[in-house]
PDB file of N, CA and C in Angstrom:
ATOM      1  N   UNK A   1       4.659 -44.585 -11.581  1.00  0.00           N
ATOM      2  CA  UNK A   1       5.876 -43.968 -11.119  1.00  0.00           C
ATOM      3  C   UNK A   1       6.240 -42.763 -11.996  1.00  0.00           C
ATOM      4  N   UNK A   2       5.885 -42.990 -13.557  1.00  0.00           N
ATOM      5  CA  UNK A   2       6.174 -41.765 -14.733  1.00  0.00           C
ATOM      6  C   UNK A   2       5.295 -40.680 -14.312  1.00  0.00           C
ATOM      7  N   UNK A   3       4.029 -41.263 -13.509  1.00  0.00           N
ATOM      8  CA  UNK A   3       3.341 -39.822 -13.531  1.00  0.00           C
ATOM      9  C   UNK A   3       3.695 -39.029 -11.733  1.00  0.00           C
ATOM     10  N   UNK A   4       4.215 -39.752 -11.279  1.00  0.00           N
ATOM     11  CA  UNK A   4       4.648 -38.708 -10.102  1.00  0.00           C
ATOM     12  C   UNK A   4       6.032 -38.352 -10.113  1.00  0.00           C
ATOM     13  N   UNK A   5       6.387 -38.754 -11.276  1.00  0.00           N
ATOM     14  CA  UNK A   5       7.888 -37.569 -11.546  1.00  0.00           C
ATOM     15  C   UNK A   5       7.492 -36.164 -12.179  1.00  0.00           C
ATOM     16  N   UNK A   6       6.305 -36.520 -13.181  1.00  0.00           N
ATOM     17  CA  UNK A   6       5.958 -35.553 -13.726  1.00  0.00           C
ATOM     18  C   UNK A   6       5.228 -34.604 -12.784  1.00  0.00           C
ATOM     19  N   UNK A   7       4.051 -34.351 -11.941  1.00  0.00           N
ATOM     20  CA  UNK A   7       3.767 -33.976 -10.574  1.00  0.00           C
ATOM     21  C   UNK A   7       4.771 -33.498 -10.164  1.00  0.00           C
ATOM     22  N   UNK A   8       5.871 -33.866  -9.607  1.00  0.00           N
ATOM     23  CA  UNK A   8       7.131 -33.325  -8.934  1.00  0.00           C
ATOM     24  C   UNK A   8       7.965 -32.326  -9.793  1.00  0.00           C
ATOM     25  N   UNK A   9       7.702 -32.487 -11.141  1.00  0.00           N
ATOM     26  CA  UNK A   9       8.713 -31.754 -11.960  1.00  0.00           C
ATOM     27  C   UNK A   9       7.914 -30.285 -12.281  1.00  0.00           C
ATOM     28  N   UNK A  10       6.745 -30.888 -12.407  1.00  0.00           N
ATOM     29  CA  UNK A  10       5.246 -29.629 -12.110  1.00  0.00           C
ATOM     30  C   UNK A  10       5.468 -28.461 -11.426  1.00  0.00           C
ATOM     31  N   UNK A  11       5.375 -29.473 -10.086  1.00  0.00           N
ATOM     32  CA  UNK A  11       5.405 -28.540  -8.038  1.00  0.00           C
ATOM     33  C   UNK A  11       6.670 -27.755  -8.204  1.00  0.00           C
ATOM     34  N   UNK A  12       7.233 -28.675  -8.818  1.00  0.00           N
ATOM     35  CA  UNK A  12       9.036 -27.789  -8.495  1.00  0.00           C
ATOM     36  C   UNK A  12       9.136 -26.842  -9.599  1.00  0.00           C
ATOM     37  N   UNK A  13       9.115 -26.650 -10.483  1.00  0.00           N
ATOM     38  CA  UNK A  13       9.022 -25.798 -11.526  1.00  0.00           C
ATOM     39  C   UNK A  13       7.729 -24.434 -10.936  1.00  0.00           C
ATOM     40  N   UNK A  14       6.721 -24.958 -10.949  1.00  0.00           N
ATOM     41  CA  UNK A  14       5.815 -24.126 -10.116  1.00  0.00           C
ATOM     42  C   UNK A  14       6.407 -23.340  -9.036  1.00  0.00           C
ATOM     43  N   UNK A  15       7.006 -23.775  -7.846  1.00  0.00           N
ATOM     44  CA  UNK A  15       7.569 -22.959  -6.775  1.00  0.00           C
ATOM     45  C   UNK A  15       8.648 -21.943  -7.814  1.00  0.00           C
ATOM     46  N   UNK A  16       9.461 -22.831  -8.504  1.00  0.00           N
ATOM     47  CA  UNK A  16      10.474 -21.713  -9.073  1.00  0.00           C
ATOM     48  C   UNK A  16      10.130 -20.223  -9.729  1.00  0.00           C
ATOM     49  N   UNK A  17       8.822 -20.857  -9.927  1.00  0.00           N
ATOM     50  CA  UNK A  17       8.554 -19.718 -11.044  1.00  0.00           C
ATOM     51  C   UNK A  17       7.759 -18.496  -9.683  1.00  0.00           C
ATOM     52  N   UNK A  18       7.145 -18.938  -8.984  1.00  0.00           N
ATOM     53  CA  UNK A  18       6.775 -18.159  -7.690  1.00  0.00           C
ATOM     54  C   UNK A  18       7.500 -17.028  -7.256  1.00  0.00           C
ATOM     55  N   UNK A  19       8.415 -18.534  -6.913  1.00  0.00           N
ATOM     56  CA  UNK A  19       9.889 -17.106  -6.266  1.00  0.00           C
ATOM     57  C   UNK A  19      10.800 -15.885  -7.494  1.00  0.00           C
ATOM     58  N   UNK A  20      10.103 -16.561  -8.518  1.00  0.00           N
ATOM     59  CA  UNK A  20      11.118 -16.027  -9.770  1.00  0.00           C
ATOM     60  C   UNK A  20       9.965 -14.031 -10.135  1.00  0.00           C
ATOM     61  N   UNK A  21       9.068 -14.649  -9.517  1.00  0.00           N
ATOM     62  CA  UNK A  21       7.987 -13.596 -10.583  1.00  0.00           C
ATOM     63  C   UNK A  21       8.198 -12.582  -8.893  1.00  0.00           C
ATOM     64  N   UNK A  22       8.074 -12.991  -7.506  1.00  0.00           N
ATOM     65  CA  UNK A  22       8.100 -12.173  -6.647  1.00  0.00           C
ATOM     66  C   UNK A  22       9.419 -11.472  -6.891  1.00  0.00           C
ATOM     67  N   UNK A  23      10.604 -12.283  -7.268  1.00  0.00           N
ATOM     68  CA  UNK A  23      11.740 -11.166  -7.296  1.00  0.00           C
ATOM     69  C   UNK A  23      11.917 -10.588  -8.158  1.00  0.00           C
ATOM     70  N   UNK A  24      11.229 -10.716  -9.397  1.00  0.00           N
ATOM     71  CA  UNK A  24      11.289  -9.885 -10.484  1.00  0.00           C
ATOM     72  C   UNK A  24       9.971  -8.602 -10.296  1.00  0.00           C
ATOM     73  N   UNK A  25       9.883  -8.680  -9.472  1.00  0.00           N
ATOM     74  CA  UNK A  25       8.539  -7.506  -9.097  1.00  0.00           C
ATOM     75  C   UNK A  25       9.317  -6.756  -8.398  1.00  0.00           C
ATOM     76  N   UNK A  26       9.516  -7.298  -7.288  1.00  0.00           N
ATOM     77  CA  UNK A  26      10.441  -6.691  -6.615  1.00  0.00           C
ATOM     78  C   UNK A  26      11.756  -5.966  -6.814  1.00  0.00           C
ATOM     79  N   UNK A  27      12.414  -6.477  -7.734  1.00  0.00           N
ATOM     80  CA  UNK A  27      13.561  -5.787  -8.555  1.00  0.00           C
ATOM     81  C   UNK A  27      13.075  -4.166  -9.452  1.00  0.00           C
ATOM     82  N   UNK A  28      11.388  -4.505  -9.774  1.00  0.00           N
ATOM     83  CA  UNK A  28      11.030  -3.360 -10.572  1.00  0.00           C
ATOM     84  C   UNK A  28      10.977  -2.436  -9.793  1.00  0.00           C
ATOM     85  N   UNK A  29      10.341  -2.823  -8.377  1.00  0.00           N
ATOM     86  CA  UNK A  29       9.746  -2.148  -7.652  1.00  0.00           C
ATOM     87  C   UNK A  29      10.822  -1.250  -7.372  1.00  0.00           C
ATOM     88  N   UNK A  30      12.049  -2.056  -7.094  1.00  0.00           N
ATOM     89  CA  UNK A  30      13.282  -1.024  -6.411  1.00  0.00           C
ATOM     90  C   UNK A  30      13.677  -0.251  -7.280  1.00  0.00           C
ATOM     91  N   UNK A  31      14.229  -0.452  -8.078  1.00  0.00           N
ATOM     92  CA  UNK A  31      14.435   0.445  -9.606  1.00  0.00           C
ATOM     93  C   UNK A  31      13.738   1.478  -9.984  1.00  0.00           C
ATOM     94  N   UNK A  32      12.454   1.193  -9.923  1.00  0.00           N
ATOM     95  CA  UNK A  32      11.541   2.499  -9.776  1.00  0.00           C
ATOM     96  C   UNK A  32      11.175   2.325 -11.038  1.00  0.00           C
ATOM     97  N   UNK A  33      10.384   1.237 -11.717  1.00  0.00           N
ATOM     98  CA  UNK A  33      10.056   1.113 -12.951  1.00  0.00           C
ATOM     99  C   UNK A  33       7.990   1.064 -12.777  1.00  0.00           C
ATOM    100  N   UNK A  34       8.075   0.273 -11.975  1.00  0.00           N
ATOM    101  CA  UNK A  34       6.892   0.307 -11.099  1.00  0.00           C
ATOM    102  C   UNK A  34       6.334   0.353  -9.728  1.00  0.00           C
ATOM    103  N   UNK A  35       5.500   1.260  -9.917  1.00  0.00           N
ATOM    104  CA  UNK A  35       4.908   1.604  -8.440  1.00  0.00           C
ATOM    105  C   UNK A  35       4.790   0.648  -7.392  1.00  0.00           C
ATOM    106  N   UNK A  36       4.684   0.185  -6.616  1.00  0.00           N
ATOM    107  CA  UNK A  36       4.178  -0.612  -5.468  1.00  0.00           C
ATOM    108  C   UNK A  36       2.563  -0.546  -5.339  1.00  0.00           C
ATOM    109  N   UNK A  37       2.230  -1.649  -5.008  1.00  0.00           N
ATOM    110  CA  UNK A  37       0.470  -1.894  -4.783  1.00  0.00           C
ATOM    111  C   UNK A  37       0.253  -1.190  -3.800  1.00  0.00           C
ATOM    112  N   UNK A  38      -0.573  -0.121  -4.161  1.00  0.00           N
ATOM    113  CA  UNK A  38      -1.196   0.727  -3.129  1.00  0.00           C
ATOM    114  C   UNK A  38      -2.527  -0.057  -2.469  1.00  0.00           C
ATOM    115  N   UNK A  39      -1.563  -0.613  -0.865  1.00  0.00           N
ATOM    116  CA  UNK A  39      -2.764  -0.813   0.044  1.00  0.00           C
ATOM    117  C   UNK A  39      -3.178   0.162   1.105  1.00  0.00           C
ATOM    118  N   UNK A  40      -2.314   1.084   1.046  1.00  0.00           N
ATOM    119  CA  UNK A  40      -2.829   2.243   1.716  1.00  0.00           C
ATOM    120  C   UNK A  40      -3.008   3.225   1.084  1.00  0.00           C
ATOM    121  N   UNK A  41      -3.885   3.963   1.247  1.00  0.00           N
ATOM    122  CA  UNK A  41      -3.968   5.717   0.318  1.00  0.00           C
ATOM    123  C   UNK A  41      -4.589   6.329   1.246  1.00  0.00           C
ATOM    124  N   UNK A  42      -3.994   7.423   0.373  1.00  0.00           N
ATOM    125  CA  UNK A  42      -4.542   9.132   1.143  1.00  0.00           C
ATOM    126  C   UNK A  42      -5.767   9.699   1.059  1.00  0.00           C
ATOM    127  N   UNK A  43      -6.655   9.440   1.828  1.00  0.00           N
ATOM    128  CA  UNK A  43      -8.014  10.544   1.729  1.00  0.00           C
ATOM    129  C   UNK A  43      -7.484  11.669   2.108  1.00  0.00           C
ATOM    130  N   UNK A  44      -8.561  12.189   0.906  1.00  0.00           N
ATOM    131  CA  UNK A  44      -8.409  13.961   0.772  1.00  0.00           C
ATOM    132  C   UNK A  44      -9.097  14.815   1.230  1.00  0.00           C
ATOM    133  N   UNK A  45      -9.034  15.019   2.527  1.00  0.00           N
ATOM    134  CA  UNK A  45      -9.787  15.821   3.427  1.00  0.00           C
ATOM    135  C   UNK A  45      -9.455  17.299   4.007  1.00  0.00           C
ATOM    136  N   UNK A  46     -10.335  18.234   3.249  1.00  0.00           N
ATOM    137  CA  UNK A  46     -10.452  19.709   3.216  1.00  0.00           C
ATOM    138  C   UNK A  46     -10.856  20.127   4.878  1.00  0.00           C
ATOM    139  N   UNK A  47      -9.907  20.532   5.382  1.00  0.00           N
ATOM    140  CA  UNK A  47     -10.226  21.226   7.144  1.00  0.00           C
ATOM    141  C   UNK A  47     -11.089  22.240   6.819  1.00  0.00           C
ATOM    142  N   UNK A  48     -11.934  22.129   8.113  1.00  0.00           N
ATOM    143  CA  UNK A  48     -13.231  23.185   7.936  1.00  0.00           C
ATOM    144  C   UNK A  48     -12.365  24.763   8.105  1.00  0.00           C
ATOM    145  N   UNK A  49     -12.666  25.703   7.440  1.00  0.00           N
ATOM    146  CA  UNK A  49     -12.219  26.832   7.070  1.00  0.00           C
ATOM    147  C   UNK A  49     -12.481  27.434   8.696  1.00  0.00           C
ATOM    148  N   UNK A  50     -11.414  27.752   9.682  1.00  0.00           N
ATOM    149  CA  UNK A  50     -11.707  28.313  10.306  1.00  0.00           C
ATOM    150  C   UNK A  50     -11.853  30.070  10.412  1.00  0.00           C
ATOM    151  N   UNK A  51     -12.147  30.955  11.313  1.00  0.00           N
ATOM    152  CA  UNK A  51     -12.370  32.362  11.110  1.00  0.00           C
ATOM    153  C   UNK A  51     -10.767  33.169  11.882  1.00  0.00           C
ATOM    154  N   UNK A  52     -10.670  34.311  10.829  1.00  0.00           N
ATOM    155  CA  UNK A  52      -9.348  34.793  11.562  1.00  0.00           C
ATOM    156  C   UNK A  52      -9.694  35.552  12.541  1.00  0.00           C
ATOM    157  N   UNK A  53      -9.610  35.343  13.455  1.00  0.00           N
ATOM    158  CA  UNK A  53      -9.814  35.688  14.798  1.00  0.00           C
ATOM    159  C   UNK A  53      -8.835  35.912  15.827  1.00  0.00           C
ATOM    160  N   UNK A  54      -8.079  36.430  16.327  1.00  0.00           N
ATOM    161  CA  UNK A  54      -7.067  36.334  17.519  1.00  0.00           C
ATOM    162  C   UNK A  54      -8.012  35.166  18.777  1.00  0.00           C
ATOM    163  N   UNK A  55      -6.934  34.689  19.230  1.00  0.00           N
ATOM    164  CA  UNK A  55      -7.935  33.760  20.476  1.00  0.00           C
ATOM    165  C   UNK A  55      -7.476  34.471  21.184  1.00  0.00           C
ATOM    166  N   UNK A  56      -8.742  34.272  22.278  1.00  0.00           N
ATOM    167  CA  UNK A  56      -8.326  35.232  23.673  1.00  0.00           C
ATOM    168  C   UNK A  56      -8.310  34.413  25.109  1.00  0.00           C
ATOM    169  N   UNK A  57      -8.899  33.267  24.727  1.00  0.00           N
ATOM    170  CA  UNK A  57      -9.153  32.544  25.983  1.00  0.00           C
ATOM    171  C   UNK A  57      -7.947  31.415  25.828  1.00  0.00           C
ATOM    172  N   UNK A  58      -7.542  30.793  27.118  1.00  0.00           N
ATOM    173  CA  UNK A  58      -6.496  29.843  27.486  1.00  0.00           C
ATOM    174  C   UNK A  58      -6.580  29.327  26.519  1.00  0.00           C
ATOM    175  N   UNK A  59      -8.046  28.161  26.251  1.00  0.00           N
ATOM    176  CA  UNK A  59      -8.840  27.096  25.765  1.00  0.00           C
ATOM    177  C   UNK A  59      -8.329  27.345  24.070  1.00  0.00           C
ATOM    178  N   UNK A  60      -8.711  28.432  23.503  1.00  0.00           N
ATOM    179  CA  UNK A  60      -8.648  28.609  22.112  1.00  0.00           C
ATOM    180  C   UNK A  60      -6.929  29.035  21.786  1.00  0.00           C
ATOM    181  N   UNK A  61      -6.777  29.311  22.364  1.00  0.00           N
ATOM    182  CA  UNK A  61      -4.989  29.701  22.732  1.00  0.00           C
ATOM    183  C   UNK A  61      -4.591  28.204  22.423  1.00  0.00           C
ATOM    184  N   UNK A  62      -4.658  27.292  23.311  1.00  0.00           N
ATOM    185  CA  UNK A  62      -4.076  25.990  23.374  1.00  0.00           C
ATOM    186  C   UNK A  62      -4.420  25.682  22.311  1.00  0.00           C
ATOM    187  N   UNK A  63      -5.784  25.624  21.449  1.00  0.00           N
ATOM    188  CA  UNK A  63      -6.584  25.092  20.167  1.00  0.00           C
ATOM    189  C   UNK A  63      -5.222  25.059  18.818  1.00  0.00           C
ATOM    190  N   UNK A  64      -5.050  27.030  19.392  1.00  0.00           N
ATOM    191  CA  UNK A  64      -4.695  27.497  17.967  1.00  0.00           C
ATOM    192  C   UNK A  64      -3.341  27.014  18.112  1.00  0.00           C
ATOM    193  N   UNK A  65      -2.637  26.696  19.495  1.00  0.00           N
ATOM    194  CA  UNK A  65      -1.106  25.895  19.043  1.00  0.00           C
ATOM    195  C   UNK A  65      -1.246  24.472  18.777  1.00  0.00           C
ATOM    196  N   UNK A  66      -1.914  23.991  19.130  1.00  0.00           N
ATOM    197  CA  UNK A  66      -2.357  22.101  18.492  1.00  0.00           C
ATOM    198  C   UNK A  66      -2.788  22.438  16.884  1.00  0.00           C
ATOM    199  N   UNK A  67      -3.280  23.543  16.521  1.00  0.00           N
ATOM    200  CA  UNK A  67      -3.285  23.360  14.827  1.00  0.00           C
ATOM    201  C   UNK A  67      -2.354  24.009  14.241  1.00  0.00           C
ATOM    202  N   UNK A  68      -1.578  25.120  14.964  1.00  0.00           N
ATOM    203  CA  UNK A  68      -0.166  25.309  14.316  1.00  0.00           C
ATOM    204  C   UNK A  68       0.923  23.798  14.643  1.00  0.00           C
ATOM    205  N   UNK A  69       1.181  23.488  15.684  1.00  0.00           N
ATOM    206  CA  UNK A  69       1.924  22.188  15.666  1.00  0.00           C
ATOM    207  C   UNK A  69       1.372  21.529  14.694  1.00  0.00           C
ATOM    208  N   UNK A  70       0.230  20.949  14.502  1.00  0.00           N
ATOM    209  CA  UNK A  70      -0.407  20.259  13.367  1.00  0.00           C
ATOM    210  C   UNK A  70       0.236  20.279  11.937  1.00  0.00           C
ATOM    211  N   UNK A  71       0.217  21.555  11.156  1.00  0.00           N
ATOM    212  CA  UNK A  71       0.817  21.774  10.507  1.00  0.00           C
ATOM    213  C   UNK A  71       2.093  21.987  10.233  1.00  0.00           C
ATOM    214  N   UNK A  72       2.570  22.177  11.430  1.00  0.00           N
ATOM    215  CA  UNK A  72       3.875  21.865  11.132  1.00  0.00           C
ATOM    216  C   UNK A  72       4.695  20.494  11.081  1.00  0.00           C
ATOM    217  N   UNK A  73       4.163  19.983  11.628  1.00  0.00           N
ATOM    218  CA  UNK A  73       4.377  18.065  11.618  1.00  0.00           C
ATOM    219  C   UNK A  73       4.053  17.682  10.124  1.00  0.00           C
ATOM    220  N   UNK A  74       3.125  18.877   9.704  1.00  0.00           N
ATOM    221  CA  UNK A  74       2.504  17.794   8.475  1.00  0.00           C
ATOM    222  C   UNK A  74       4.017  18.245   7.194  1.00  0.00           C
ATOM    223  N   UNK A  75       4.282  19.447   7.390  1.00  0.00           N
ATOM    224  CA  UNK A  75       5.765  19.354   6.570  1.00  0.00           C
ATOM    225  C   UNK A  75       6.744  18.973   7.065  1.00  0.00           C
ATOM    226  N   UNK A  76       7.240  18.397   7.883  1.00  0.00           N
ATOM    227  CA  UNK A  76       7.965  17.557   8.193  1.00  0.00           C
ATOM    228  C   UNK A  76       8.248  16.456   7.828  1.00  0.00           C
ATOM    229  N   UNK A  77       6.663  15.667   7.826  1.00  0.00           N
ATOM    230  CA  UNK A  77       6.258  14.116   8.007  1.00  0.00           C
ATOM    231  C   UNK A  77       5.048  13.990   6.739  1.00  0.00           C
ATOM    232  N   UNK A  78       5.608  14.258   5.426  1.00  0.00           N
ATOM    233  CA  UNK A  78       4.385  14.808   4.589  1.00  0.00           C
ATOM    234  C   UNK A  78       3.575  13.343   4.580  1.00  0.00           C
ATOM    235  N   UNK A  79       2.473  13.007   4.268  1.00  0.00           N
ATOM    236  CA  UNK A  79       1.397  11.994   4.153  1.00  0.00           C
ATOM    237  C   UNK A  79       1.860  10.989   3.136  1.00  0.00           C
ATOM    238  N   UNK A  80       2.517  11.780   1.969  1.00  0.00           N
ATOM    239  CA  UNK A  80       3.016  10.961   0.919  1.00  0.00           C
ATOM    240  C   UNK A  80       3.806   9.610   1.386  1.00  0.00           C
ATOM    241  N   UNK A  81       5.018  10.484   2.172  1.00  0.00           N
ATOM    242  CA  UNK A  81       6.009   9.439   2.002  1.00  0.00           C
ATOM    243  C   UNK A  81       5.450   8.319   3.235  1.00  0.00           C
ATOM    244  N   UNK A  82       4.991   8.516   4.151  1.00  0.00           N
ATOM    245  CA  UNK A  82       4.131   7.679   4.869  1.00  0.00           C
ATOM    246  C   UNK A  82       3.404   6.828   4.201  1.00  0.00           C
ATOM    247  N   UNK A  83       2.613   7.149   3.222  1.00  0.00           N
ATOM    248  CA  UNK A  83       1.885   6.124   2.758  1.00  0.00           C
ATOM    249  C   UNK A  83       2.845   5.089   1.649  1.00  0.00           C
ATOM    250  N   UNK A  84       3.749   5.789   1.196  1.00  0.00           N
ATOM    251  CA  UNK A  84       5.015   4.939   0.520  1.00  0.00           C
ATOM    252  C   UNK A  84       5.355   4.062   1.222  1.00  0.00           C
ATOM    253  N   UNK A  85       6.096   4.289   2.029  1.00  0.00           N
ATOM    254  CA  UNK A  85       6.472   3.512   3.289  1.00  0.00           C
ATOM    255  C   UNK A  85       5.928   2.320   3.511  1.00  0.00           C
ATOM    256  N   UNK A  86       4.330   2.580   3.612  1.00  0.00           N
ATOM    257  CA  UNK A  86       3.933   1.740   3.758  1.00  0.00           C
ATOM    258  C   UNK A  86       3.271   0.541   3.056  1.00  0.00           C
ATOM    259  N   UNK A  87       3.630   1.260   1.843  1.00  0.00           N
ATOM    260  CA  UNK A  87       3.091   0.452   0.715  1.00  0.00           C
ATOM    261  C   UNK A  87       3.994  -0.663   0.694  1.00  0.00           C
ATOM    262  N   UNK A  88       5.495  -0.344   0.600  1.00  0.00           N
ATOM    263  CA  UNK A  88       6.576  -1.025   0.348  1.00  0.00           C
ATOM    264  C   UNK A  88       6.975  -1.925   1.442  1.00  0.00           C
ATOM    265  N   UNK A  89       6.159  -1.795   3.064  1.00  0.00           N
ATOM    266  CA  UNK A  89       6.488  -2.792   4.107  1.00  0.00           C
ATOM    267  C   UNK A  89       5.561  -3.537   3.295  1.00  0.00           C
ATOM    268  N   UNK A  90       4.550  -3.234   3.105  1.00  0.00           N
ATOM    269  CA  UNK A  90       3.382  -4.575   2.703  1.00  0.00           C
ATOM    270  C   UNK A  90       3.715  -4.898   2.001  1.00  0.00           C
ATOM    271  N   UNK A  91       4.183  -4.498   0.444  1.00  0.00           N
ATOM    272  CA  UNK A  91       4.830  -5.288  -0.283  1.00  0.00           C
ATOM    273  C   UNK A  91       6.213  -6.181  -0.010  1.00  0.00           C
ATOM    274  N   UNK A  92       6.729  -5.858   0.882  1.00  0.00           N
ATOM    275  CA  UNK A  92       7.949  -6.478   1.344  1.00  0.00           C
ATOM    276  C   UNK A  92       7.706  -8.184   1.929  1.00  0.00           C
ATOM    277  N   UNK A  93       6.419  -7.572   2.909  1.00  0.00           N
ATOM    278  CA  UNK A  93       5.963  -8.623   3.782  1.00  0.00           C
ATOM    279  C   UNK A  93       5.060  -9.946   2.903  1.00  0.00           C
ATOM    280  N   UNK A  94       4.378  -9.336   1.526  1.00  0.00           N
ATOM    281  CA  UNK A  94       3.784  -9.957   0.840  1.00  0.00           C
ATOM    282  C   UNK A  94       4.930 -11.109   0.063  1.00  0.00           C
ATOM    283  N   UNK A  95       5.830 -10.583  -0.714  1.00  0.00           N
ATOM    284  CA  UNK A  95       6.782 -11.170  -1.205  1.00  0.00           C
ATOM    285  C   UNK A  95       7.501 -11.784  -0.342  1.00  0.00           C
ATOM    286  N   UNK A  96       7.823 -11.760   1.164  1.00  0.00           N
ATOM    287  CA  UNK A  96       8.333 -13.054   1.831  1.00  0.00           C
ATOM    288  C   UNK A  96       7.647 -13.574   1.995  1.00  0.00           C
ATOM    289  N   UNK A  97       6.327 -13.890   1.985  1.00  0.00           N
ATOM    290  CA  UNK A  97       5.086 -14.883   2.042  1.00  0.00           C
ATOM    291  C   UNK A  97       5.377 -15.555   0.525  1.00  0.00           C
ATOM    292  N   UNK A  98       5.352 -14.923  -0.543  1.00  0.00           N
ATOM    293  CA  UNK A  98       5.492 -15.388  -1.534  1.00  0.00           C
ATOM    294  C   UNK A  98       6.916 -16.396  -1.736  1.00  0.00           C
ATOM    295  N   UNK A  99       7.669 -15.662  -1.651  1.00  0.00           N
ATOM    296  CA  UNK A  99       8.958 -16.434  -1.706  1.00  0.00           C
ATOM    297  C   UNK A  99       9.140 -17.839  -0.553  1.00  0.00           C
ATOM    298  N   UNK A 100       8.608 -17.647   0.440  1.00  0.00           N
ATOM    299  CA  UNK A 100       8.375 -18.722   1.511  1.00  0.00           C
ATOM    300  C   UNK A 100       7.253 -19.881   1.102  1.00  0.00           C
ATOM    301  N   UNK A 101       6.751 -19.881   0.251  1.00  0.00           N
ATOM    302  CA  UNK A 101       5.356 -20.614  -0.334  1.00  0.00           C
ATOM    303  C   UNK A 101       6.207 -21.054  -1.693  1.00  0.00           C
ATOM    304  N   UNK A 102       6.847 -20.357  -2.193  1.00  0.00           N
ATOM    305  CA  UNK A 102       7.384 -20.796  -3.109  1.00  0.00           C
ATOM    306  C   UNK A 102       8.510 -21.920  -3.498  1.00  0.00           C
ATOM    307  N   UNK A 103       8.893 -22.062  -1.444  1.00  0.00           N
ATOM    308  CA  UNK A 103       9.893 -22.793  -1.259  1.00  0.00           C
ATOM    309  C   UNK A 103       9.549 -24.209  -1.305  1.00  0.00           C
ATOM    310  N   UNK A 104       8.466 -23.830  -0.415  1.00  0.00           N
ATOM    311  CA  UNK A 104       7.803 -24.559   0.328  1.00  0.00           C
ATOM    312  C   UNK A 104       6.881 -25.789  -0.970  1.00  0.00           C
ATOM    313  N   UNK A 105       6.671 -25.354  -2.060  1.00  0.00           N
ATOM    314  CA  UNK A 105       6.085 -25.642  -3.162  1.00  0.00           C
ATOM    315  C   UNK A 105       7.341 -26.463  -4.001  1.00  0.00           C
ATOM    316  N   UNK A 106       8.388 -26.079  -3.857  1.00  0.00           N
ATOM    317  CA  UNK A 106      10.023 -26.190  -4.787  1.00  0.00           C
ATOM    318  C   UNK A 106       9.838 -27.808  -3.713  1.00  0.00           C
ATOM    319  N   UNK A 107       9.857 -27.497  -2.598  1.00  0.00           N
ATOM    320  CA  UNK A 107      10.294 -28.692  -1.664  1.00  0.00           C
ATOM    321  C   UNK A 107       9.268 -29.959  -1.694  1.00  0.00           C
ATOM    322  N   UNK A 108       8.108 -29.691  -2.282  1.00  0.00           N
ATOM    323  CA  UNK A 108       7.290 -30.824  -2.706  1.00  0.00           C
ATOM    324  C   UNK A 108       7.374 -31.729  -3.770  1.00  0.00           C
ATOM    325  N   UNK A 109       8.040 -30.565  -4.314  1.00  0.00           N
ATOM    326  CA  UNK A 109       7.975 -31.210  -5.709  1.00  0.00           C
ATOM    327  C   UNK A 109       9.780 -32.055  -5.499  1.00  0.00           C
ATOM    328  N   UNK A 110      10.505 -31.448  -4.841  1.00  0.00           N
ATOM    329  CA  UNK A 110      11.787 -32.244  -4.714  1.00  0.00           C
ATOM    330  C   UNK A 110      11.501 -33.330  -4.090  1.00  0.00           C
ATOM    331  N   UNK A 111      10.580 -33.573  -2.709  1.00  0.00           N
ATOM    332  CA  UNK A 111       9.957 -34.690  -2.728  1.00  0.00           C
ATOM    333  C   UNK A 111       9.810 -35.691  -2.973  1.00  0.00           C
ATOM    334  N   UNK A 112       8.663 -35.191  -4.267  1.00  0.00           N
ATOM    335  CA  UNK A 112       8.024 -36.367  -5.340  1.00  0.00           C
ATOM    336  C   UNK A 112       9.099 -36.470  -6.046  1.00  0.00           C
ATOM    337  N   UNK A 113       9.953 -36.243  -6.511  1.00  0.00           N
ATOM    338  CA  UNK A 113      11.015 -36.791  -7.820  1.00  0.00           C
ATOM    339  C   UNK A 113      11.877 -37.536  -6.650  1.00  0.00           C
ATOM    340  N   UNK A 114      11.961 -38.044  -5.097  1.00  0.00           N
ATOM    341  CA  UNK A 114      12.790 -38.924  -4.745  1.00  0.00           C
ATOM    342  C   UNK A 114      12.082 -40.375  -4.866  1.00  0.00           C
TER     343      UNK A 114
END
């Protein structure tokens, strides 16, 4: 019976510390002490150098406004903060997995100590 209090006092201490270390990450994270786990990044890809040319045809006409729009979206909507973004849903989504496992771990161990 002494050793499945101890087990329970284990599990439950264990979950605490789970949920304790995800929100203390998370607290850094917001603060801005540390970065977020980069699961997404930016490849760095150099556009082929096109030639200055006036277009003359419909076809290259349409070309050359799909790569001016292009660029202009891209200062708008810079790559950076996109990939931020998305760092911080995944980390968001990771730490309610964490914190939910952690409960879930707290509740075993409350369990075993009945």
């Amino acid at each position: 019976m002494n050793f499945k209090k101890a087990i329970g006092w284990i599990t439950f201490f264990a979950g605490i510390l789970i949920i304790l270390f995800s929100l203390y990450r998370s607290y850094n994270i917001f603060i801005g002490k540390v970065p977020p786990p980069e699961i997404f990044k930016i490849q760095n890809e150099k556009p082929p150098q096109a030639k200055k040319k006036s277009p003359t045809t419909l076809d290259e006409i349409q070309q050359k406004f799909g790569e001016i729009l292009a660029e202009q979206l891209k200062e708008i909507l810079p790559k950076e903060s996109v990939m931020k973004m998305l760092n911080l849903i995944s980390w968001s989504i990771f730490a309610g997995i964490l914190i939910f496992g952690g409960s879930q771990i707290s509740s075993l161990g409350i369990k075993l100590l009945k």
